[in-house]
C-alpha atoms as a PDB file:
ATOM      1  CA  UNK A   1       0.000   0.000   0.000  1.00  0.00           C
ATOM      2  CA  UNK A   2       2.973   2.264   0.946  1.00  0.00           C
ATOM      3  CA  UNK A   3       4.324   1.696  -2.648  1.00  0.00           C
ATOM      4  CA  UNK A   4       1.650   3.994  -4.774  1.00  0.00           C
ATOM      5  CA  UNK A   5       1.706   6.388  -2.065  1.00  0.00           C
ATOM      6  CA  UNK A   6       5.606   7.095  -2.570  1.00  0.00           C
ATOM      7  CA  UNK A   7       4.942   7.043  -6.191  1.00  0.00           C
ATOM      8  CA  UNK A   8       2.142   9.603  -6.249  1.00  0.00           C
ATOM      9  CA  UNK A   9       4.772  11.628  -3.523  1.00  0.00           C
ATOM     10  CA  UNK A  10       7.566  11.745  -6.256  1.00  0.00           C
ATOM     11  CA  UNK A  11       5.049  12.528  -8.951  1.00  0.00           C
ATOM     12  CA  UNK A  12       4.255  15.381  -7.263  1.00  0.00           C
ATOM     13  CA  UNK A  13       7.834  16.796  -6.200  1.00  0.00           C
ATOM     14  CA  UNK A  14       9.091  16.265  -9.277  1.00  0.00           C
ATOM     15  CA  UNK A  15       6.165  18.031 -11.289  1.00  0.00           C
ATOM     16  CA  UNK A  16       6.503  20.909  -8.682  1.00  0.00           C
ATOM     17  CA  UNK A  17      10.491  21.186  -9.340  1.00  0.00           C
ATOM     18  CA  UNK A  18       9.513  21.370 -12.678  1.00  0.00           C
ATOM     19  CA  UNK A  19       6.997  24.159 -12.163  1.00  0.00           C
ATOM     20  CA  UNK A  20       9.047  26.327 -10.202  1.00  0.00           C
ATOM     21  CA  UNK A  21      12.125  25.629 -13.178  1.00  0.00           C
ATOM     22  CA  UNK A  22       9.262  26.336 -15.636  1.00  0.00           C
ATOM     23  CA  UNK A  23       8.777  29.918 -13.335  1.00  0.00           C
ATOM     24  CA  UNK A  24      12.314  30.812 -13.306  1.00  0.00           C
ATOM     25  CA  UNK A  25      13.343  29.956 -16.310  1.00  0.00           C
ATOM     26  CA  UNK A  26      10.061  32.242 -17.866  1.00  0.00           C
ATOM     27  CA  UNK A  27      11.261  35.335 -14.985  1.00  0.00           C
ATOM     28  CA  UNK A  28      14.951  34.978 -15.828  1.00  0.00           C
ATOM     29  CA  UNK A  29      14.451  35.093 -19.587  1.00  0.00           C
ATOM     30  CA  UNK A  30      12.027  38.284 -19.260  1.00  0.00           C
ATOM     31  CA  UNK A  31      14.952  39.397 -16.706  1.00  0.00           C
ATOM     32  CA  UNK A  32      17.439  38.732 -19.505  1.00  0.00           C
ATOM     33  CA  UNK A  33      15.386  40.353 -22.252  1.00  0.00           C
ATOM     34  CA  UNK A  34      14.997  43.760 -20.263  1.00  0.00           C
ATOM     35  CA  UNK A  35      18.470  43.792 -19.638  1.00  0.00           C
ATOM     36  CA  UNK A  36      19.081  44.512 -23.178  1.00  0.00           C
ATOM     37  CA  UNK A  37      20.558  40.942 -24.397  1.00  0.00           C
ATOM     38  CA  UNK A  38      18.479  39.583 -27.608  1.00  0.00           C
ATOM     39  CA  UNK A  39      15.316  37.421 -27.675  1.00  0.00           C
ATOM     40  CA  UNK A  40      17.615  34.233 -28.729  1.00  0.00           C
ATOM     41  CA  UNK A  41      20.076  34.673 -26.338  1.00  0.00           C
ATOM     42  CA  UNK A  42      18.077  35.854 -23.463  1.00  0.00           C
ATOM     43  CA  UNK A  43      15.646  32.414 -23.602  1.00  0.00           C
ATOM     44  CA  UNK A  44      19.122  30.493 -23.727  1.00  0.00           C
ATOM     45  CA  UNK A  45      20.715  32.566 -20.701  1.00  0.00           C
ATOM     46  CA  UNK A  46      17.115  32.571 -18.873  1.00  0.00           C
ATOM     47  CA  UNK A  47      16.794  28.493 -19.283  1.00  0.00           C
ATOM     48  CA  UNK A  48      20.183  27.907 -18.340  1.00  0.00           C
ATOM     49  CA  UNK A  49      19.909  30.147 -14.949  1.00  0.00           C
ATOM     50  CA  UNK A  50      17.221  28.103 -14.259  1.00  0.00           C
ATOM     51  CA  UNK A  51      18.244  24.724 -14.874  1.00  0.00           C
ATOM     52  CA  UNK A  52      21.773  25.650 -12.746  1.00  0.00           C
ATOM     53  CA  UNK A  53      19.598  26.798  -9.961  1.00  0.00           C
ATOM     54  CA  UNK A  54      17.459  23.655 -10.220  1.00  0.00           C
ATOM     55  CA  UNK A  55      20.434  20.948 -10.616  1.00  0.00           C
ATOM     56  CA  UNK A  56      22.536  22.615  -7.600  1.00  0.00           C
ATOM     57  CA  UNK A  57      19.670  24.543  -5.047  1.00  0.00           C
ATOM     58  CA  UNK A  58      16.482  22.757  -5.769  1.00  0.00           C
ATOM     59  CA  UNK A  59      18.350  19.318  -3.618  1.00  0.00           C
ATOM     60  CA  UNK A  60      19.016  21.712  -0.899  1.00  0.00           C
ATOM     61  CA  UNK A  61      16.138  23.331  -0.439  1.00  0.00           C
ATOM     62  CA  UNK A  62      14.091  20.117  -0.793  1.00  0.00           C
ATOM     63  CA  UNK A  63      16.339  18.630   1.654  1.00  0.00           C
ATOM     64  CA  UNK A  64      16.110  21.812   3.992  1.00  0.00           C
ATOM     65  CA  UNK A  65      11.607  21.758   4.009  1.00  0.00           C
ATOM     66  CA  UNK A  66      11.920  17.841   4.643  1.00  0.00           C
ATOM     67  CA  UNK A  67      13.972  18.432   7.419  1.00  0.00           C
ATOM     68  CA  UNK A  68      11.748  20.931   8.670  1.00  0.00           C
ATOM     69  CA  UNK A  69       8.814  19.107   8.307  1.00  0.00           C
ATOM     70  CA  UNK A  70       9.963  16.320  10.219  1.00  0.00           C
ATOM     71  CA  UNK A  71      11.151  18.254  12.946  1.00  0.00           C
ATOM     72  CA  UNK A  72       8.071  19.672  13.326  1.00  0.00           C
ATOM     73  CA  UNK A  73       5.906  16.825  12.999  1.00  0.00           C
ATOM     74  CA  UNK A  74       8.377  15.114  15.766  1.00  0.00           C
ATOM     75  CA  UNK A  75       7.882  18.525  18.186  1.00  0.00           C
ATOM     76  CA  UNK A  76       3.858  18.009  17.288  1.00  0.00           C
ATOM     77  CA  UNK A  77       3.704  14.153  18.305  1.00  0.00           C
ATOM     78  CA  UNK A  78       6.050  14.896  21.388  1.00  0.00           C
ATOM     79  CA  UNK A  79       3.334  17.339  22.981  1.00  0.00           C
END
């Protein structure tokens, strides 16, 4: 039973990493754009700011709300 539970759990982190890569790629490439840099090279700039944050933040800060979350669910069950 535990097994389609953890699957539906990754389905939804990993759709919601790539929502928020979707988000910064879109604000870093209008970022980009206003800057002055051209269309082409702003969506390349903007989509590889994005993916750099995702591949080296988005484990951090995953790991960093999990944490979190447990310790507060521990402090909850404790009272």
């Amino acid at each position: 039973m535990t097994a389609p539970r953890q699957s539906t759990r990754d389905w939804i982190v990993n759709h919601l990493v790539e929502i928020s890569t979707c988000i910064m790629a879109a604000f870093f490439t209008a970022l980009m754009f206003r800057v002055g840099i051209s269309m082409f090279f702003a969506i390349i700039f903007g989509l590889a700011i994005a993916y750099a944050i995702r591949l080296f933040g988005a484990a951090k800060l995953l790991n960093t709300i999990k944490a979190k979350l447990i310790s507060t669910r521990d402090q909850l069950r404790s009272e």
